[in-house]
N, C-alpha and C. Protein backbone atom coordinates (compact mmCIF):
# COMPACT_ATOMS: atom_id res chain seq x y z
N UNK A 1 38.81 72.64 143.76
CA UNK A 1 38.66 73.94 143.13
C UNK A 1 39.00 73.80 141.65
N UNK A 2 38.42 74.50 140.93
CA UNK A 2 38.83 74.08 139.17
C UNK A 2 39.33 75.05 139.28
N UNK A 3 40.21 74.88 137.63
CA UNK A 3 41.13 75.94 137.23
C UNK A 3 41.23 77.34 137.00
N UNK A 4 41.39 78.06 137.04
CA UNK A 4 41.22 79.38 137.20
C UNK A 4 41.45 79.65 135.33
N UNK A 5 40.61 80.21 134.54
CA UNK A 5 40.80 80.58 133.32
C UNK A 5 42.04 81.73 133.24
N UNK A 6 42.25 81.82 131.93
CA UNK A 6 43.60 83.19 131.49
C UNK A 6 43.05 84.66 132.31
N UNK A 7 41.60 84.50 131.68
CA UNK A 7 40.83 85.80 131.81
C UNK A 7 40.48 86.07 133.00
N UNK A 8 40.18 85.17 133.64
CA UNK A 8 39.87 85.64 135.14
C UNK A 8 40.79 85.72 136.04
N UNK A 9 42.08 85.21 135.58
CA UNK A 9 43.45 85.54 136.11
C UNK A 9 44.03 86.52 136.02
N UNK A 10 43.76 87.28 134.50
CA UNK A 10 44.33 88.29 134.45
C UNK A 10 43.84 89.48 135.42
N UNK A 11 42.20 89.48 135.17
CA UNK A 11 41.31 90.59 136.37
C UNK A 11 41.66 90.73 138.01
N UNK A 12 42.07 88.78 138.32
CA UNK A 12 42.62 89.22 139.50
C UNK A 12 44.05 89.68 139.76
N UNK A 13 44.77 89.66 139.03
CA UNK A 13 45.96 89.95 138.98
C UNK A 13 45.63 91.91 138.96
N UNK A 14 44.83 92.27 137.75
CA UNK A 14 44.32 93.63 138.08
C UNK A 14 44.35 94.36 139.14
N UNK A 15 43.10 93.25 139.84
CA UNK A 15 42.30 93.69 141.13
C UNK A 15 43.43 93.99 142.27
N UNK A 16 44.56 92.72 142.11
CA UNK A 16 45.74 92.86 142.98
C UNK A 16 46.66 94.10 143.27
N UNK A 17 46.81 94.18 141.77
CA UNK A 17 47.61 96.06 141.27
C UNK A 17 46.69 96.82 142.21
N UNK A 18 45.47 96.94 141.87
CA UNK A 18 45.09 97.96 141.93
C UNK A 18 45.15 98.06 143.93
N UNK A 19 44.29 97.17 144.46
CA UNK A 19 44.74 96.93 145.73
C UNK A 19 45.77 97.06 146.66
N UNK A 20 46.73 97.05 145.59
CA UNK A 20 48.24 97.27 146.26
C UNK A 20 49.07 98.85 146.22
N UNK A 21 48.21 98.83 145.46
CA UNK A 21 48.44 100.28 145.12
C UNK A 21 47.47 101.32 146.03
N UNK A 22 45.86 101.13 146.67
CA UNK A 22 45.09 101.72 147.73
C UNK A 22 46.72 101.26 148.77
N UNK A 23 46.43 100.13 148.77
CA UNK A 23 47.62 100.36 150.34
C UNK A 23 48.73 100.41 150.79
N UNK A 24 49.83 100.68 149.11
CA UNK A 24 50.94 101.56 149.11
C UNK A 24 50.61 102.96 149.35
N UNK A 25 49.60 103.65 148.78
CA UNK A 25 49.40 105.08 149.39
C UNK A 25 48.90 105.28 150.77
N UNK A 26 48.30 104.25 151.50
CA UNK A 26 47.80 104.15 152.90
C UNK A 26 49.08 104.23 153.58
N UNK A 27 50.22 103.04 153.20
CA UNK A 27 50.97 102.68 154.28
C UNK A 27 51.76 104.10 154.24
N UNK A 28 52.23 104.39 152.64
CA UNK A 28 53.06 105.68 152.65
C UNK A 28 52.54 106.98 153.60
N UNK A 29 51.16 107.16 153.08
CA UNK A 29 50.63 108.28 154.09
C UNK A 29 50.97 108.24 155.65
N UNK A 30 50.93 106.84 155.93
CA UNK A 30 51.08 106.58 157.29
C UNK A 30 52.70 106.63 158.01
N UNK A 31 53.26 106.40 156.67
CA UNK A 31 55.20 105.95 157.00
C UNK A 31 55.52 107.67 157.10
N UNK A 32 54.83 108.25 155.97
CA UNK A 32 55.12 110.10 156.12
C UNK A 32 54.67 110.81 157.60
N UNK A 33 53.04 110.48 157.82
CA UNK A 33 53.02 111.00 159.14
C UNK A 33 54.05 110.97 160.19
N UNK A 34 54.35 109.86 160.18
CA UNK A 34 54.97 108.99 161.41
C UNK A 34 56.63 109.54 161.59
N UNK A 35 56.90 109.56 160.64
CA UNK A 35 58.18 109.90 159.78
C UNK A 35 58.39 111.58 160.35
N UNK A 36 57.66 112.16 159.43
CA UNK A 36 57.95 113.72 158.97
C UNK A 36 57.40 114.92 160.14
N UNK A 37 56.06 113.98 160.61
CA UNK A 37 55.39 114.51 161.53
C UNK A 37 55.61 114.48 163.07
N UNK A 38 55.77 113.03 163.12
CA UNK A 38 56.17 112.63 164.45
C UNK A 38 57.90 112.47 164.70
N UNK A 39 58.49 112.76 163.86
CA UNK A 39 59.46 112.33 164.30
C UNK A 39 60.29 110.81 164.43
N UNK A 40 59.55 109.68 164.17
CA UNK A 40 60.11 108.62 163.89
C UNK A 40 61.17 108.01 162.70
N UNK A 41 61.82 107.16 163.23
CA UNK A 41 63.13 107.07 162.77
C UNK A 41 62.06 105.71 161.58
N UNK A 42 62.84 105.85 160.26
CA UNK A 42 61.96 105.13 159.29
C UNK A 42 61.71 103.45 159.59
N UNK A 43 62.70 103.35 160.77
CA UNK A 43 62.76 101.66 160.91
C UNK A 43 61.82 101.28 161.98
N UNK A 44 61.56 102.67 162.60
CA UNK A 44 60.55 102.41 163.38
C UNK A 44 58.95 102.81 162.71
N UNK A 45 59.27 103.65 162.04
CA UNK A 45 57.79 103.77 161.46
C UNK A 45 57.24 102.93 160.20
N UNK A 46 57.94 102.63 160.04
CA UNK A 46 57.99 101.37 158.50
C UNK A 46 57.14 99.99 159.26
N UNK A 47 57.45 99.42 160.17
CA UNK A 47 56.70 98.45 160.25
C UNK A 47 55.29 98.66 160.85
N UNK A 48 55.05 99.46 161.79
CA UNK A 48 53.93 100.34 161.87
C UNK A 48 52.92 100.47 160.54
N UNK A 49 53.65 100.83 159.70
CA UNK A 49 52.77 101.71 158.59
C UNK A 49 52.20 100.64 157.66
N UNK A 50 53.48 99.18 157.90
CA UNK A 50 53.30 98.13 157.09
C UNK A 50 51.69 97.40 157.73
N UNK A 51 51.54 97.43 158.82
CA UNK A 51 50.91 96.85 159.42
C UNK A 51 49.60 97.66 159.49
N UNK A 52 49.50 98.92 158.86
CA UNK A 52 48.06 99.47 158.51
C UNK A 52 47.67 98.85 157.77
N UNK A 53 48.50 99.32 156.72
CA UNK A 53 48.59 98.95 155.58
C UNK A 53 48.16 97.59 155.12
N UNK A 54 48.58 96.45 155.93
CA UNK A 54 48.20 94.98 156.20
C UNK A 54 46.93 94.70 156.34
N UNK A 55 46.27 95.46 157.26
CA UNK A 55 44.70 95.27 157.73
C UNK A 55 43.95 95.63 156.72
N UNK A 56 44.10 96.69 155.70
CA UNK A 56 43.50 97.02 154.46
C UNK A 56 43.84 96.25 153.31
N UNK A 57 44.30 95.31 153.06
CA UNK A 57 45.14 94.71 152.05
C UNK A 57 44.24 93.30 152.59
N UNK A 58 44.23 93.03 153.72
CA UNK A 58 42.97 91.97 153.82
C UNK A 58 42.24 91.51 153.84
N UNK A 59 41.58 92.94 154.29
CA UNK A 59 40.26 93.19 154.39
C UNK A 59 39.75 93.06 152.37
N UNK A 60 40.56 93.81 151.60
CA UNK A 60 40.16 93.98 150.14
C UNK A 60 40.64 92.33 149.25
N UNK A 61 41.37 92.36 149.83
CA UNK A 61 41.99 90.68 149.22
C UNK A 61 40.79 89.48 149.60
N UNK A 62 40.19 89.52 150.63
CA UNK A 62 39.14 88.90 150.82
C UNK A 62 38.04 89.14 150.22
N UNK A 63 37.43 89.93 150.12
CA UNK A 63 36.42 90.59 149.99
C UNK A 63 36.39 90.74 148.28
N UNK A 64 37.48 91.21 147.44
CA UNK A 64 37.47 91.89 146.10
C UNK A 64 38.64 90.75 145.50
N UNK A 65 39.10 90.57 145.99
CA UNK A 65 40.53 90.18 144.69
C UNK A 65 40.25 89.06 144.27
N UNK A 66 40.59 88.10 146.16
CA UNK A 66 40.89 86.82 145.49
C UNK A 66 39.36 86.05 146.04
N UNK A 67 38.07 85.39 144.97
CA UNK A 67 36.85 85.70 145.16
C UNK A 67 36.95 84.71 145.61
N UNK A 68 35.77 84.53 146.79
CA UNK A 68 35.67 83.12 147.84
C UNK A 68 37.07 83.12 149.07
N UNK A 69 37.60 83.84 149.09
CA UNK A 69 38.51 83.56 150.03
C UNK A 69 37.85 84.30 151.27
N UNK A 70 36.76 84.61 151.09
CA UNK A 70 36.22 85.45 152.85
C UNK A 70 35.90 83.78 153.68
N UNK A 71 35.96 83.32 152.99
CA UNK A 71 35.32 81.71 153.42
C UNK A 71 36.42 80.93 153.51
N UNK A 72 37.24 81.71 153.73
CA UNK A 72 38.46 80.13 153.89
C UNK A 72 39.14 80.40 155.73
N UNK A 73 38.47 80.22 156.39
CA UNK A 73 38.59 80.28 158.02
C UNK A 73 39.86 80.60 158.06
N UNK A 74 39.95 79.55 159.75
CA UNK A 74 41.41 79.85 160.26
C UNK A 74 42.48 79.57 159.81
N UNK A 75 42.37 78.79 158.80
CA UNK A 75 43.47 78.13 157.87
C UNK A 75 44.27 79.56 157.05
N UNK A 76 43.18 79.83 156.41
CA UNK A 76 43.30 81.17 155.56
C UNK A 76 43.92 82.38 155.86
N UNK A 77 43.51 82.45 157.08
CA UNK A 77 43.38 83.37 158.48
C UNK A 77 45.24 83.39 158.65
N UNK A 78 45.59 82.31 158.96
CA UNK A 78 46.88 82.20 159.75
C UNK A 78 47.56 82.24 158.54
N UNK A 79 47.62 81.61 157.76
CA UNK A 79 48.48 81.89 156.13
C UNK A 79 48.67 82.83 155.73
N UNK A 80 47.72 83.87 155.42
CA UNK A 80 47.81 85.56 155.28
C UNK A 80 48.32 86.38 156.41
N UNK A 81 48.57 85.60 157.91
CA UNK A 81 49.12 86.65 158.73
C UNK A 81 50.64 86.25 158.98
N UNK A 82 50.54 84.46 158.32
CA UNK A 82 52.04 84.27 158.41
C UNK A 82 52.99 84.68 156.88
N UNK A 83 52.16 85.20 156.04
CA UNK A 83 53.10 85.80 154.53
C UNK A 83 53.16 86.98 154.88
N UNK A 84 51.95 87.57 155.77
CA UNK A 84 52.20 88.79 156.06
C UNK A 84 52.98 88.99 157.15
N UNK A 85 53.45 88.35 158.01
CA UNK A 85 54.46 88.61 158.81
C UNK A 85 55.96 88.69 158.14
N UNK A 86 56.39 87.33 157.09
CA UNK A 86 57.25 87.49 156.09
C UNK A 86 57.32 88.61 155.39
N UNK A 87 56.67 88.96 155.13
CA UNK A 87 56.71 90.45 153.87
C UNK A 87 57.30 91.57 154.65
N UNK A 88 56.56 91.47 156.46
CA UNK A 88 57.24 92.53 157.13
C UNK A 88 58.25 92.53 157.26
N UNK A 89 58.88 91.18 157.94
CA UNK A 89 60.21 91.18 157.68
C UNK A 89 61.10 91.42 156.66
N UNK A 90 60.54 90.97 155.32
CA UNK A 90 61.45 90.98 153.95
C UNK A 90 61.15 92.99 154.22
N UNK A 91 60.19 93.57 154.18
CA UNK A 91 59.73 95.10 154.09
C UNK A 91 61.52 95.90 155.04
N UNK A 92 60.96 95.47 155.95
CA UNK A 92 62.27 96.13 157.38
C UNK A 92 63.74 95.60 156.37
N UNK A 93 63.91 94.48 156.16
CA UNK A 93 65.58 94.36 155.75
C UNK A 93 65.77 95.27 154.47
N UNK A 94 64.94 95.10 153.93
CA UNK A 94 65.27 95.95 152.28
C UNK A 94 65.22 97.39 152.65
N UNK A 95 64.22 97.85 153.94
CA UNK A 95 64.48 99.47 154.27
C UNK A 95 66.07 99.90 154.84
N UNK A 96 66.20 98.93 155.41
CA UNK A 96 67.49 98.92 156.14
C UNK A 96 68.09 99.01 154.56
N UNK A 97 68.57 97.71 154.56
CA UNK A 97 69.56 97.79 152.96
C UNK A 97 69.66 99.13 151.99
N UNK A 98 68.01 99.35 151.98
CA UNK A 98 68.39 100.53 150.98
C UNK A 98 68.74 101.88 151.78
N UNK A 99 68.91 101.60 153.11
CA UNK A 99 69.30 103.28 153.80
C UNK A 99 70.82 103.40 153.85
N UNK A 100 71.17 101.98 153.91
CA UNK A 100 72.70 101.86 153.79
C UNK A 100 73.25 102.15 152.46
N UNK A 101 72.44 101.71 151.28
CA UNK A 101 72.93 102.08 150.29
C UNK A 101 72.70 103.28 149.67
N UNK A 102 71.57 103.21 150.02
CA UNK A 102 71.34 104.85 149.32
C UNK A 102 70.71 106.01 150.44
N UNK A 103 70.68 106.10 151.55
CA UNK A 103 70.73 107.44 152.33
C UNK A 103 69.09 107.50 152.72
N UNK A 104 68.67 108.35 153.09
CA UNK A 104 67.09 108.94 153.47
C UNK A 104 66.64 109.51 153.46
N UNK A 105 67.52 110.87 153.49
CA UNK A 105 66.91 112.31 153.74
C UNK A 105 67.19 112.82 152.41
N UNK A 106 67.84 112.93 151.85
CA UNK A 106 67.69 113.60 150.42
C UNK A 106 66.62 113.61 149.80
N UNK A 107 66.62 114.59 149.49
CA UNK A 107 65.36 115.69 148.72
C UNK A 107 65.39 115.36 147.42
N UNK A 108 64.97 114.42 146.49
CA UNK A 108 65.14 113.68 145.56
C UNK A 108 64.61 114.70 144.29
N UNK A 109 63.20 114.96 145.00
CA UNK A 109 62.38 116.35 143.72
C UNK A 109 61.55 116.90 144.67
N UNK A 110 60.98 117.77 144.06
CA UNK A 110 59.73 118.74 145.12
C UNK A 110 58.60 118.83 143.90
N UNK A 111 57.59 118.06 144.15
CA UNK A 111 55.91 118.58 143.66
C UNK A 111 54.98 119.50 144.29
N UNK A 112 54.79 120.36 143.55
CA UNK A 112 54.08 121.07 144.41
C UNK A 112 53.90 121.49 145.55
N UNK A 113 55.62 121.44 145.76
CA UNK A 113 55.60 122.05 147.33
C UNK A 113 56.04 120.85 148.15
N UNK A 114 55.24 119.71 148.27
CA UNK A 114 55.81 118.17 148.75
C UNK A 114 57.32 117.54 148.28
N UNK A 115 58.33 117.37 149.44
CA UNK A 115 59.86 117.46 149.16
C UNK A 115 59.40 115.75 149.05
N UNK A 116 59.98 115.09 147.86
CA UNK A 116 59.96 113.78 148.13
C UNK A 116 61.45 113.47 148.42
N UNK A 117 61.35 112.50 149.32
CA UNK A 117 62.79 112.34 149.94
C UNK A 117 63.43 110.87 149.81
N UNK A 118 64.70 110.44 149.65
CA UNK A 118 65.15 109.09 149.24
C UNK A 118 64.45 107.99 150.63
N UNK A 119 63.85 108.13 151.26
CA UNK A 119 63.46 107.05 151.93
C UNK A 119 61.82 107.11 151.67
N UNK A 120 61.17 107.76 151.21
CA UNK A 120 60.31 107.33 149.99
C UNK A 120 60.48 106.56 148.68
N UNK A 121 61.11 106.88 148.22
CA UNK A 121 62.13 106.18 147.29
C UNK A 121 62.23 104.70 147.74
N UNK A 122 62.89 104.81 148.79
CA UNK A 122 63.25 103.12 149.43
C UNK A 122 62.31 102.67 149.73
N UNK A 123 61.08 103.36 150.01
CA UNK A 123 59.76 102.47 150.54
C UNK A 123 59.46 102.08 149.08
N UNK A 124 59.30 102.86 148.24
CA UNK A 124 58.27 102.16 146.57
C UNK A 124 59.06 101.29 145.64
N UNK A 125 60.73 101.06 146.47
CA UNK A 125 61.44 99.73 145.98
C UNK A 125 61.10 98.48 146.51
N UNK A 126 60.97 98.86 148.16
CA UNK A 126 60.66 97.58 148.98
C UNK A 126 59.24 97.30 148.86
N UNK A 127 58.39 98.62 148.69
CA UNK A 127 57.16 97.74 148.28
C UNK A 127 56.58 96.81 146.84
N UNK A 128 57.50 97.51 145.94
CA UNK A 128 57.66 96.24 145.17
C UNK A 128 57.90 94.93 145.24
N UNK A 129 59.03 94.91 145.74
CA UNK A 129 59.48 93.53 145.26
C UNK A 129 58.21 92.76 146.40
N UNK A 130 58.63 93.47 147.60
CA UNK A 130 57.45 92.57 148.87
C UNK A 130 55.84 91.97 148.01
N UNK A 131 55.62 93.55 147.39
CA UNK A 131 54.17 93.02 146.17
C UNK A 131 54.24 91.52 145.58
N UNK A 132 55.73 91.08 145.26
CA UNK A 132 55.78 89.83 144.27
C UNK A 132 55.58 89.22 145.28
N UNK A 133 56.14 89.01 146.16
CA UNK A 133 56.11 88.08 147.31
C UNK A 133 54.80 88.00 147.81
N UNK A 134 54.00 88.71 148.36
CA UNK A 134 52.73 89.08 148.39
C UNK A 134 51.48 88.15 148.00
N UNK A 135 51.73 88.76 146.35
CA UNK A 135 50.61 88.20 145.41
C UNK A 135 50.92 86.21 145.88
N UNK A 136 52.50 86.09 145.23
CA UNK A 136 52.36 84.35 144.70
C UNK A 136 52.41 83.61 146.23
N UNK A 137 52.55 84.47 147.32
CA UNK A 137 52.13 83.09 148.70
C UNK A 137 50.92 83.73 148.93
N UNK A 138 49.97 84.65 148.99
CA UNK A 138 48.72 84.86 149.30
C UNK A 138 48.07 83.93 148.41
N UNK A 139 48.22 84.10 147.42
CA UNK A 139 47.53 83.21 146.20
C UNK A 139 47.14 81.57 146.52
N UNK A 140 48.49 81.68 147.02
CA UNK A 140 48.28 80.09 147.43
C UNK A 140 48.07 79.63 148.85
N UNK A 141 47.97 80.41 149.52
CA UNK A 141 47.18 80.39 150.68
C UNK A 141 45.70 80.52 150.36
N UNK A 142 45.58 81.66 150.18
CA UNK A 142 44.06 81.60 149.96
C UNK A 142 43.32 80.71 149.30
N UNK A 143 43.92 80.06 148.28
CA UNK A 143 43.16 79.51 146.86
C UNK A 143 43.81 78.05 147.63
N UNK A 144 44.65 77.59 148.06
CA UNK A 144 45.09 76.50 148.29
C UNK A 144 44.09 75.10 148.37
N UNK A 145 44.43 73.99 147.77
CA UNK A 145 43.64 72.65 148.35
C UNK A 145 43.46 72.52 149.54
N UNK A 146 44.03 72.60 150.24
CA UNK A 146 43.77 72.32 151.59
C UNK A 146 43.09 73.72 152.36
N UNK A 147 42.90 74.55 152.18
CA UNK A 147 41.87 74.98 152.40
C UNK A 147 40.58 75.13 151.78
N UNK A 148 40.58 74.86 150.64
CA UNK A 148 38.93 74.38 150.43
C UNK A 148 38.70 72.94 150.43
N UNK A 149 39.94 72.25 150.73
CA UNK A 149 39.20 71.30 151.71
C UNK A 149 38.61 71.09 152.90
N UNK A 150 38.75 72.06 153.13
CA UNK A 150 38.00 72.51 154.87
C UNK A 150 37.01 73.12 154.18
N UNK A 151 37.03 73.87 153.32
CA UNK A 151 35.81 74.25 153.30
C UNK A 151 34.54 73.42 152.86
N UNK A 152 35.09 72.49 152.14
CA UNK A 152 34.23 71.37 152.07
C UNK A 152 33.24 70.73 152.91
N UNK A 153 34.12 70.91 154.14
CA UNK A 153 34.01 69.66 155.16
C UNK A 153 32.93 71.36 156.13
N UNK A 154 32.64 72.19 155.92
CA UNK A 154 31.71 72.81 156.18
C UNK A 154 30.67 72.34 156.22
């Protein structure tokens, strides 16, 4: 694989934001239903929501971000479900951590009527940092030598 230029690094790095950001509002929509609607306790609806959230984040990461990676098989395949299994886990401890440290139910502000509450809050901390984690082992899963060395051998 040749080098990836500044410029086309920077777009995917873009494409990444922007991607992460469709499925921080997916998973959130989904962590609120689950949450506010149903009644679930956030440790139970957090990995749930992570895991929507997951299937859309792959589907676009393939397809849009990182280009040529719809073609990188089972190799590819298992790398993105084993960072994405990591992320869930890193996702769940930092929800935990931050409920211990900072609470859940507090009513932080109200928009328009929508109470945002500190375990919203704790989700758009943990989905940060998880984002870093995210981008630099997907990256190298996907883009990796050894998987377009298989793809070679296509």
């Amino acid at each position: 694989m040749s080098e990836t230029k500044p410029s086309s690094r920077l777009w995917e790095v873009i494409r990444f934001a922007v991607t992460g950001g469709v499925c921080f509002l997916i998973e959130l929509a989904v962590l609120w239903f689950l949450h506010d609607k149903l009644g679930l306790d956030t440790l139970i609806a957090t990995p749930v929501a992570f895991l929507v959230s997951v299937a859309f984040n792959y589907l676009l990461c393939v397809i849009w971000v990182f280009k040529g990676a719809q073609d990188g098989g089972l190799a590819a395949k298992v790398g993105f479900a084993v960072t994405s299994g990591i992320g869930l886990l890193l996702n769940e401890l930092l929800m935990w951590l931050f409920r211990l440290a900072f609470g859940e139910e507090q009513t932080v502000l109200t928009v328009f009527g929508f109470a945002v509450t500190m375990y919203m809050i704790n989700k758009a901390l943990a989905t940060l940092l998880v984002m870093i984690w995210n981008y630099f082992t997907k990256r190298a899963i996907l883009q990796s030598s050894f998987v377009q060395k298989l793809l070679r051998r296509k």
